[in-house]
PDB file of N, CA and C in Angstrom:
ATOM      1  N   UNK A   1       0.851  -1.162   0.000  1.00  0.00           N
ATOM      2  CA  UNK A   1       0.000   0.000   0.000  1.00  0.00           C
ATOM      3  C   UNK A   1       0.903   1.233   0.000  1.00  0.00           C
ATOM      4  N   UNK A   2       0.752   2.100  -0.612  1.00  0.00           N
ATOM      5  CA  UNK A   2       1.459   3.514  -1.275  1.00  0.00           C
ATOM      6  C   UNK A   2       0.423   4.773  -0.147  1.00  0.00           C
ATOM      7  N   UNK A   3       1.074   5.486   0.406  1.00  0.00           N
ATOM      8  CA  UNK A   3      -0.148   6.446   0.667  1.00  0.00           C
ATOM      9  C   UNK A   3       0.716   7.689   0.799  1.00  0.00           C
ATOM     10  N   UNK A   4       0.332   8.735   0.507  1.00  0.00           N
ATOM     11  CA  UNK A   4       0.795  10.384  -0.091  1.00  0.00           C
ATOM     12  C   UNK A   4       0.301  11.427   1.002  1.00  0.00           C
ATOM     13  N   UNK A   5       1.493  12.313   1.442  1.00  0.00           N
ATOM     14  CA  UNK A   5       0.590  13.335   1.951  1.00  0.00           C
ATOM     15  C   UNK A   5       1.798  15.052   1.271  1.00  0.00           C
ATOM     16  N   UNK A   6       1.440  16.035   2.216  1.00  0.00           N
ATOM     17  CA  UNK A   6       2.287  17.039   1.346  1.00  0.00           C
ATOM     18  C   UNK A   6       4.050  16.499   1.564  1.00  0.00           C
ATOM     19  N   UNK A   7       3.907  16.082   2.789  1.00  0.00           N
ATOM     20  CA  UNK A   7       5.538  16.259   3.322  1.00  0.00           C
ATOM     21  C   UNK A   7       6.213  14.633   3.059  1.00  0.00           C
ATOM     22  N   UNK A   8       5.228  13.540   3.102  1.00  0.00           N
ATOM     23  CA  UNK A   8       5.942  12.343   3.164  1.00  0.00           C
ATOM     24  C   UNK A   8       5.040  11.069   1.967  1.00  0.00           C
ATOM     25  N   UNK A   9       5.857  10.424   1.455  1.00  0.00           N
ATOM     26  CA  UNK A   9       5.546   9.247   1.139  1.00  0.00           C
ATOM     27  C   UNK A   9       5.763   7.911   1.784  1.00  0.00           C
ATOM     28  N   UNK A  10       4.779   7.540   2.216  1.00  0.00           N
ATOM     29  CA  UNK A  10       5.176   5.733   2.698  1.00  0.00           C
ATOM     30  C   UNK A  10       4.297   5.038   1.846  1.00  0.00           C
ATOM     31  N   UNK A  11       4.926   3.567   2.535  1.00  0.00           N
ATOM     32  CA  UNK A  11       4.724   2.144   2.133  1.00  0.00           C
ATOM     33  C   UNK A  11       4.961   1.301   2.770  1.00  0.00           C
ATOM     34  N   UNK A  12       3.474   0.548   3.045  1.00  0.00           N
ATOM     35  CA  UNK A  12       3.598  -0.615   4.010  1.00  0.00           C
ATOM     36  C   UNK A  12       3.382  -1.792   2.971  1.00  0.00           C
ATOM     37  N   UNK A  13       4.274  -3.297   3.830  1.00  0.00           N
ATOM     38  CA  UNK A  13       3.859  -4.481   3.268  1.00  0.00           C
ATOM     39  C   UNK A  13       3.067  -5.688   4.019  1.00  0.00           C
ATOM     40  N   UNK A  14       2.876  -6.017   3.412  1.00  0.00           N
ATOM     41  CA  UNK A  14       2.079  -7.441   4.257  1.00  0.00           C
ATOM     42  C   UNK A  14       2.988  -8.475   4.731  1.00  0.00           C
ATOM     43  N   UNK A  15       3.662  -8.417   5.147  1.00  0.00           N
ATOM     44  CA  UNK A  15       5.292  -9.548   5.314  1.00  0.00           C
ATOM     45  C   UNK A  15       4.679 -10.632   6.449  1.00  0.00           C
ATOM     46  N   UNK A  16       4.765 -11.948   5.820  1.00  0.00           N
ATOM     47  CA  UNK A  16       4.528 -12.976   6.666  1.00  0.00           C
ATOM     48  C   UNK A  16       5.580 -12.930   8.194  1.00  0.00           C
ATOM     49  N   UNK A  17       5.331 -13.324   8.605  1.00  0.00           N
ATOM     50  CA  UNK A  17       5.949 -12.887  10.102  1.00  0.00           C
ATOM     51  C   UNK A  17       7.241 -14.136   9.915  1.00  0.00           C
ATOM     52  N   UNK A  18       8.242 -13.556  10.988  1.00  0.00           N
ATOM     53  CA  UNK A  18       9.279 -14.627  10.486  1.00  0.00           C
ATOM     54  C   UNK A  18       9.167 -15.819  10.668  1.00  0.00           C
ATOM     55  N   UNK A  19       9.403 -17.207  11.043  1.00  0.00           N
ATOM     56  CA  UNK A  19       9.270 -18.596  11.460  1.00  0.00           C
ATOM     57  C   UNK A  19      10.466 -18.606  13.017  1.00  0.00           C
ATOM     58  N   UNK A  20       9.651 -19.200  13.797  1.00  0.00           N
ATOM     59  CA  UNK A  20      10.002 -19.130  15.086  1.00  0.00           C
ATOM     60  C   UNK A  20      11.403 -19.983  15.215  1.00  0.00           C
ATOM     61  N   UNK A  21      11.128 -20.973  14.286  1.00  0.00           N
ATOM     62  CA  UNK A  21      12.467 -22.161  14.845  1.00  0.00           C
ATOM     63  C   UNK A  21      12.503 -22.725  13.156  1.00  0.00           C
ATOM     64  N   UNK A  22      14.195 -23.126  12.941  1.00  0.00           N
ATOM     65  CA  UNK A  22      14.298 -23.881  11.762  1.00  0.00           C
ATOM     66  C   UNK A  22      14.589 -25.310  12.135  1.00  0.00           C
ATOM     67  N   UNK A  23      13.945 -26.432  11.409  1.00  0.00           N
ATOM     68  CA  UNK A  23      15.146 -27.714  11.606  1.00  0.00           C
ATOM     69  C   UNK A  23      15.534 -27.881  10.493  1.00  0.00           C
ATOM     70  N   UNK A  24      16.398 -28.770  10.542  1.00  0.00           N
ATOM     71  CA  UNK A  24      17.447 -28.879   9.147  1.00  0.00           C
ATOM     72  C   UNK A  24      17.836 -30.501   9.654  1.00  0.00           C
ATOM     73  N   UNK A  25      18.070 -31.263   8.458  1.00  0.00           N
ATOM     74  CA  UNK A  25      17.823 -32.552   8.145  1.00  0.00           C
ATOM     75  C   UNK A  25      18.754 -32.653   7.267  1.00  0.00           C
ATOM     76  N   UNK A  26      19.861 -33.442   7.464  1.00  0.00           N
ATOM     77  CA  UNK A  26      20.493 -33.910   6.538  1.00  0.00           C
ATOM     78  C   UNK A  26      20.109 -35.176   5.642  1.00  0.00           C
ATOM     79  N   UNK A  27      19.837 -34.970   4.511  1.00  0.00           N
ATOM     80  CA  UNK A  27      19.358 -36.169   4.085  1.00  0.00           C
ATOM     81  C   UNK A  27      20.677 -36.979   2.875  1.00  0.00           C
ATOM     82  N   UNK A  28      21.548 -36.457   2.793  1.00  0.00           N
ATOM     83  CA  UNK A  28      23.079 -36.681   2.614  1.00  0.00           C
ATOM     84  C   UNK A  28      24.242 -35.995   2.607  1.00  0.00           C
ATOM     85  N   UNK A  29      25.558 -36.944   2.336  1.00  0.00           N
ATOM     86  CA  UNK A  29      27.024 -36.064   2.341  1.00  0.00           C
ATOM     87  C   UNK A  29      27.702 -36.654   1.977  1.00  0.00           C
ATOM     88  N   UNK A  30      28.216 -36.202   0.657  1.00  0.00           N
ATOM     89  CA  UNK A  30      29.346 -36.621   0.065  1.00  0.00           C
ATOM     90  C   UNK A  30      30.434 -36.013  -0.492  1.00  0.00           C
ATOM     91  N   UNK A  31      31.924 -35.884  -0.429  1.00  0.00           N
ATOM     92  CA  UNK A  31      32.943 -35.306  -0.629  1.00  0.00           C
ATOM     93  C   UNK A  31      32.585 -34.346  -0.108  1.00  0.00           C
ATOM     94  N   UNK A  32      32.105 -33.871   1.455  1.00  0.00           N
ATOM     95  CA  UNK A  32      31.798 -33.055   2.051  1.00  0.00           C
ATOM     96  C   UNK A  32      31.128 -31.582   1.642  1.00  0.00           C
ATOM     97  N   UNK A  33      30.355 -32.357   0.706  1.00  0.00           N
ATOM     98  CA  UNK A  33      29.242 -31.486   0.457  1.00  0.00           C
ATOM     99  C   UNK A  33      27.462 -32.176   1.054  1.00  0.00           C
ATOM    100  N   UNK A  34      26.504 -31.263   1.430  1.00  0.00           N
ATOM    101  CA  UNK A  34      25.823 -32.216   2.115  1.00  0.00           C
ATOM    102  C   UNK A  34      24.174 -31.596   1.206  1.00  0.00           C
ATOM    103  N   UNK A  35      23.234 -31.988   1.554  1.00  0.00           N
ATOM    104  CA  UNK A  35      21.744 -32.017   0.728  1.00  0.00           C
ATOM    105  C   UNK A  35      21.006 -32.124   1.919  1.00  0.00           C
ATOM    106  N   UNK A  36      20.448 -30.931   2.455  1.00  0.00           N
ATOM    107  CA  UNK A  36      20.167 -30.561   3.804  1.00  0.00           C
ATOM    108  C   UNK A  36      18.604 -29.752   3.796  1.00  0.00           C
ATOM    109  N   UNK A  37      17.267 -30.314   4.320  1.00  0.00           N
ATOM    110  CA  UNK A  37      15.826 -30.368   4.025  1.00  0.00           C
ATOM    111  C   UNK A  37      16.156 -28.858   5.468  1.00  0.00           C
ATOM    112  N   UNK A  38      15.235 -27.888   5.235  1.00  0.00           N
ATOM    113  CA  UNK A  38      15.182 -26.787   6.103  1.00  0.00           C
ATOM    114  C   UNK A  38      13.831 -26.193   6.306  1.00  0.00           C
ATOM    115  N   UNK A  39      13.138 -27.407   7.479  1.00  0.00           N
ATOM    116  CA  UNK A  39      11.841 -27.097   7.668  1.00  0.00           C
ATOM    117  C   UNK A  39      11.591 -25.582   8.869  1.00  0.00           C
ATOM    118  N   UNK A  40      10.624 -24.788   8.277  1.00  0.00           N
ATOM    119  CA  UNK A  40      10.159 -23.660   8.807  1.00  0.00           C
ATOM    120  C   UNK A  40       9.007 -23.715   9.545  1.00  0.00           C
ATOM    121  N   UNK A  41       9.025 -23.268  11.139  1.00  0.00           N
ATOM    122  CA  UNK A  41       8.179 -23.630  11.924  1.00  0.00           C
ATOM    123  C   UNK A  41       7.372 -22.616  12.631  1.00  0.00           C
ATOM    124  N   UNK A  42       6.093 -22.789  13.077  1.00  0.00           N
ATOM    125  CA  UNK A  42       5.427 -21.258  13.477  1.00  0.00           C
ATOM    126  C   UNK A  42       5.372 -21.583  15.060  1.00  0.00           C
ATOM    127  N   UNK A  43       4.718 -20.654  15.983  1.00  0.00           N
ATOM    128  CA  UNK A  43       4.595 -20.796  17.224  1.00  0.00           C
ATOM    129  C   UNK A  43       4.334 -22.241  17.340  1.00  0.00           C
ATOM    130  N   UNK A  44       3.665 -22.451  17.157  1.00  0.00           N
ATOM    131  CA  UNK A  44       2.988 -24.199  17.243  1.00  0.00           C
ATOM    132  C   UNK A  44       3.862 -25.402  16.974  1.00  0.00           C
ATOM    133  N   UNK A  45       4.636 -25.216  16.038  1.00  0.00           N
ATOM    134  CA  UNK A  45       5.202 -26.490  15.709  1.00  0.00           C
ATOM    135  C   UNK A  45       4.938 -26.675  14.211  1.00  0.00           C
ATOM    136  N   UNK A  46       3.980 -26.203  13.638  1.00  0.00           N
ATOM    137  CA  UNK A  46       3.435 -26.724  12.368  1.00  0.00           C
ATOM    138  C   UNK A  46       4.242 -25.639  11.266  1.00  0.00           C
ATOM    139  N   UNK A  47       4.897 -26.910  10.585  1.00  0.00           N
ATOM    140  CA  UNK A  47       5.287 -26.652   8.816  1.00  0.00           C
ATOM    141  C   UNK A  47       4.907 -25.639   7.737  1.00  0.00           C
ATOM    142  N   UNK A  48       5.493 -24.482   8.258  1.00  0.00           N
ATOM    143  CA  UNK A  48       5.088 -23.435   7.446  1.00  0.00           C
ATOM    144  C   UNK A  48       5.909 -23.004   5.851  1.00  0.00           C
ATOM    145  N   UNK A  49       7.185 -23.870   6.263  1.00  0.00           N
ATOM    146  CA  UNK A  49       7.700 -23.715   5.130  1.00  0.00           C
ATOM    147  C   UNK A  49       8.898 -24.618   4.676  1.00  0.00           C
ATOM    148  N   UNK A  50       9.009 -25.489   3.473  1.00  0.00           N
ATOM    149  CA  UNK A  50      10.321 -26.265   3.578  1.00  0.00           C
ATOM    150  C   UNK A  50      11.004 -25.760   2.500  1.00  0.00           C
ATOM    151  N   UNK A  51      12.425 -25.809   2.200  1.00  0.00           N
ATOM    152  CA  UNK A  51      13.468 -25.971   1.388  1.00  0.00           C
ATOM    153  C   UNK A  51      14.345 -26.658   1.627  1.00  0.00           C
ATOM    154  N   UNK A  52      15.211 -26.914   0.576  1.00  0.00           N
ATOM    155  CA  UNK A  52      16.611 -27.704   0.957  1.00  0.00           C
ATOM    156  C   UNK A  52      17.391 -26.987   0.426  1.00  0.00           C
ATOM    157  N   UNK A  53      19.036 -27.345   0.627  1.00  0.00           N
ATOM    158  CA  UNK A  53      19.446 -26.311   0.639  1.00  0.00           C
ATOM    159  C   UNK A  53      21.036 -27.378   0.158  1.00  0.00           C
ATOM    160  N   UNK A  54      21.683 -26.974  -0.805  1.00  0.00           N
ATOM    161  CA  UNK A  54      22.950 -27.668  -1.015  1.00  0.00           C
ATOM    162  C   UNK A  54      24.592 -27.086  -0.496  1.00  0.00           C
ATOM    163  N   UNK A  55      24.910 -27.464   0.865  1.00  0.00           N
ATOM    164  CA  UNK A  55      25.937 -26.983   1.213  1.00  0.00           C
ATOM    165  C   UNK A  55      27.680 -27.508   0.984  1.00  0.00           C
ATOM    166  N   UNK A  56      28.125 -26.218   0.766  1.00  0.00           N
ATOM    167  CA  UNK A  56      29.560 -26.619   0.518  1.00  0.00           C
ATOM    168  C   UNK A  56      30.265 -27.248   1.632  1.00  0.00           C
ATOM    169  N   UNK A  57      31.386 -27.928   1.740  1.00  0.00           N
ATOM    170  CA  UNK A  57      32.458 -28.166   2.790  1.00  0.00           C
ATOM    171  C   UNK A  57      32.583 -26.885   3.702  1.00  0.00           C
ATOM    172  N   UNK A  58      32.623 -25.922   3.065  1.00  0.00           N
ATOM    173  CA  UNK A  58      33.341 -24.597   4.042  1.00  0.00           C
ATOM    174  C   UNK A  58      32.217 -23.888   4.577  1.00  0.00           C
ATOM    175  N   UNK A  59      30.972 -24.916   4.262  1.00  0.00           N
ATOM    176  CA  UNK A  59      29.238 -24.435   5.213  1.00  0.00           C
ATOM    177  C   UNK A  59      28.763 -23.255   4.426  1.00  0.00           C
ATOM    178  N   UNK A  60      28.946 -22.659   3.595  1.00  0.00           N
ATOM    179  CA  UNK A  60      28.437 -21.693   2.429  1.00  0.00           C
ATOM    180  C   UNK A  60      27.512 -22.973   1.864  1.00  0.00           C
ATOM    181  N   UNK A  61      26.209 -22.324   1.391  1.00  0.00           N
ATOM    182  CA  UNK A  61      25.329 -22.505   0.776  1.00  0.00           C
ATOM    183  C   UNK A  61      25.598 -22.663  -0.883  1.00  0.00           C
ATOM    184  N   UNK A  62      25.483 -23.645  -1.522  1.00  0.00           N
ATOM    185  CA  UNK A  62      25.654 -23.600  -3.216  1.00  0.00           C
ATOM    186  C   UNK A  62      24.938 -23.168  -4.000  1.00  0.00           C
ATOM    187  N   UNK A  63      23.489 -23.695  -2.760  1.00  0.00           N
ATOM    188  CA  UNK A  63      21.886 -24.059  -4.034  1.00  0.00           C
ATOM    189  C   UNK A  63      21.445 -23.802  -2.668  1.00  0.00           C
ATOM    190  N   UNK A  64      19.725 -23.131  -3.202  1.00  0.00           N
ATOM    191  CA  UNK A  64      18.722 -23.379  -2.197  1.00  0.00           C
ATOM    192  C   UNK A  64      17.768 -23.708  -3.318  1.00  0.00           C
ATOM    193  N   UNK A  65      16.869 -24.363  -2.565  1.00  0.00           N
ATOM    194  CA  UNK A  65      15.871 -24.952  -4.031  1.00  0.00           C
ATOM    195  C   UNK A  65      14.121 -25.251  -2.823  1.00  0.00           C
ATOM    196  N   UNK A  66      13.451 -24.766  -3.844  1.00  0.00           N
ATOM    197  CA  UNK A  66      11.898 -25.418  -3.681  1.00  0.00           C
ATOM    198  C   UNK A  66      11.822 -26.858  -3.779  1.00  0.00           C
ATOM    199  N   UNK A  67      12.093 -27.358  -4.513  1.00  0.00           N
ATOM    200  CA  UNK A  67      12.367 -28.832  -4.200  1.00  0.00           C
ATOM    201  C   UNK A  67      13.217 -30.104  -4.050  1.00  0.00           C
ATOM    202  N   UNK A  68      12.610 -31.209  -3.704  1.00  0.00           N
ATOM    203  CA  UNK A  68      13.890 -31.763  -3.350  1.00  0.00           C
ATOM    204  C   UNK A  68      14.628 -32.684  -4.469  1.00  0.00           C
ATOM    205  N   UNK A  69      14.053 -32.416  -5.853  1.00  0.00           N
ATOM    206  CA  UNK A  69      13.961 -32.951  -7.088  1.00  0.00           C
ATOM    207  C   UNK A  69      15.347 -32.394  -7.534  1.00  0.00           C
ATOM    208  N   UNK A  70      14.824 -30.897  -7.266  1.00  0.00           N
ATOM    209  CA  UNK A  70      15.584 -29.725  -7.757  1.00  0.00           C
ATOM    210  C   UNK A  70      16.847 -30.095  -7.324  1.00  0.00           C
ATOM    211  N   UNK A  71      17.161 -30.154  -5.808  1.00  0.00           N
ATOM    212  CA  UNK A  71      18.021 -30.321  -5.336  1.00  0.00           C
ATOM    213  C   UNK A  71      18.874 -31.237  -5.124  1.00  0.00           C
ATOM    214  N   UNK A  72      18.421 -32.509  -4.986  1.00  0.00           N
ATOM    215  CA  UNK A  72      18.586 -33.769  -5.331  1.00  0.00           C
ATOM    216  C   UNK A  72      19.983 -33.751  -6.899  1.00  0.00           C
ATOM    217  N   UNK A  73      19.378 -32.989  -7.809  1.00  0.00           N
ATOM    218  CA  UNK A  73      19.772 -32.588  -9.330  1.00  0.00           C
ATOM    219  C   UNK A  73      21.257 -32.218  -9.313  1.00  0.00           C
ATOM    220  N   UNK A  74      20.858 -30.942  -8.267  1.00  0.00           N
ATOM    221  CA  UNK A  74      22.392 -30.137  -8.237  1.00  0.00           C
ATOM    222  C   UNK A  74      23.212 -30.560  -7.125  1.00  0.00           C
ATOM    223  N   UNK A  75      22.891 -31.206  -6.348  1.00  0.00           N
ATOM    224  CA  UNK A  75      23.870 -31.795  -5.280  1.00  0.00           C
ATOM    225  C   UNK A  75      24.589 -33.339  -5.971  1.00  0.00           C
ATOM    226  N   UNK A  76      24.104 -34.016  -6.768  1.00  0.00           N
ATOM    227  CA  UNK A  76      24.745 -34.708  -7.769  1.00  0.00           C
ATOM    228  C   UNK A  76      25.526 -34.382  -8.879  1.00  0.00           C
ATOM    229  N   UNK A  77      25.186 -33.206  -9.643  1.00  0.00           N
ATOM    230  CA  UNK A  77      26.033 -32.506 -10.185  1.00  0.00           C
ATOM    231  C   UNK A  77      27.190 -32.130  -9.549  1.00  0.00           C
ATOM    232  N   UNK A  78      27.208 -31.044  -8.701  1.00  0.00           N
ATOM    233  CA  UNK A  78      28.117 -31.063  -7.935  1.00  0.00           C
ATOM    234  C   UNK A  78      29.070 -31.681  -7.203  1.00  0.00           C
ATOM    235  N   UNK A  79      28.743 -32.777  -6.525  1.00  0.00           N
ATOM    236  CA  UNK A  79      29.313 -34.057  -6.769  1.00  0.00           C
ATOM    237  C   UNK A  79      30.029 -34.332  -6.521  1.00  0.00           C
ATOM    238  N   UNK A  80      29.569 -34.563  -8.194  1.00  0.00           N
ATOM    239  CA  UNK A  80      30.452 -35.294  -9.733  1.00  0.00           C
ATOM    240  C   UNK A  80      31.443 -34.122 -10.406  1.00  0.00           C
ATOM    241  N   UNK A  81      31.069 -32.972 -10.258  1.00  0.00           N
ATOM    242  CA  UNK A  81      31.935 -32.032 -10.831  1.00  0.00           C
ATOM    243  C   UNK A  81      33.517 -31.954  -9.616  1.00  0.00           C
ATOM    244  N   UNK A  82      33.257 -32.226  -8.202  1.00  0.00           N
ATOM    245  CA  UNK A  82      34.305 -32.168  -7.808  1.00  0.00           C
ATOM    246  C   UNK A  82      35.057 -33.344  -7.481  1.00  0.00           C
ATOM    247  N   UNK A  83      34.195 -34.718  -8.008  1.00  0.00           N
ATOM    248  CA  UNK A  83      35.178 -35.588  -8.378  1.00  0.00           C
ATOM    249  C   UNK A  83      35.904 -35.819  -8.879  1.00  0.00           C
ATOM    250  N   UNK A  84      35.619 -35.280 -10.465  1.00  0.00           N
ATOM    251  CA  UNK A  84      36.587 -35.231 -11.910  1.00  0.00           C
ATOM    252  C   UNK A  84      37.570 -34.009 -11.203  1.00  0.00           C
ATOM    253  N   UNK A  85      37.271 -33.409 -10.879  1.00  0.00           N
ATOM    254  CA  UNK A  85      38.138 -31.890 -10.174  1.00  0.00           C
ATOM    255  C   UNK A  85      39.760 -32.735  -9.352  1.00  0.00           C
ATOM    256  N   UNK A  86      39.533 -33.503  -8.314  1.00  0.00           N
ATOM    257  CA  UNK A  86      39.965 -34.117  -7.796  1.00  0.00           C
ATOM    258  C   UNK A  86      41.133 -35.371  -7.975  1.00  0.00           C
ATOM    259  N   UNK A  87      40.406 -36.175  -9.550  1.00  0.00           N
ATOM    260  CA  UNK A  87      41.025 -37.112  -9.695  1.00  0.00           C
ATOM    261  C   UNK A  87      41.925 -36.618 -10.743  1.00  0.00           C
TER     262      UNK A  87
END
């Protein structure tokens, strides 16, 4: 919402409120890279939001992804790219 007067312009948003608690789930790790599920939780307990998330060795983030298809994808890519890197 935009609203005007002589001296000021604002703008408010509707911003979902933040998520109280994250868990995070490793669901693998290899050549110390890992494929890590990052469920978002509200006062209650209940699943407000998931991603996964593809992390490097040095805990930097590679990929964050909507799904676990997605992610699944590039954490195999990745891999494999730092296998050939390696050997």
């Amino acid at each position: 919402m935009f609203e005007e007067n002589d001296d000021f312009a604002f703008c408010s948003y509707n911003l979902q409120p933040e998520p109280l608690m994250r868990n995070r789930k490793t669901h693998a790790s290899q050549a110390g890279f890992s494929l890590v599920q990052v469920s978002e939780l509200d006062e209650k307990g209940n699943d407000i939001r998931t991603s996964y998330e593809v992390v490097e060795p040095d805990g930097n983030v590679a990929g964050l992804f909507g799904s676990l298809k997605e992610a699944k994808g590039f954490y195999k890519l990745i891999c494999h790219l730092d296998e050939n890197q390696t050997s």
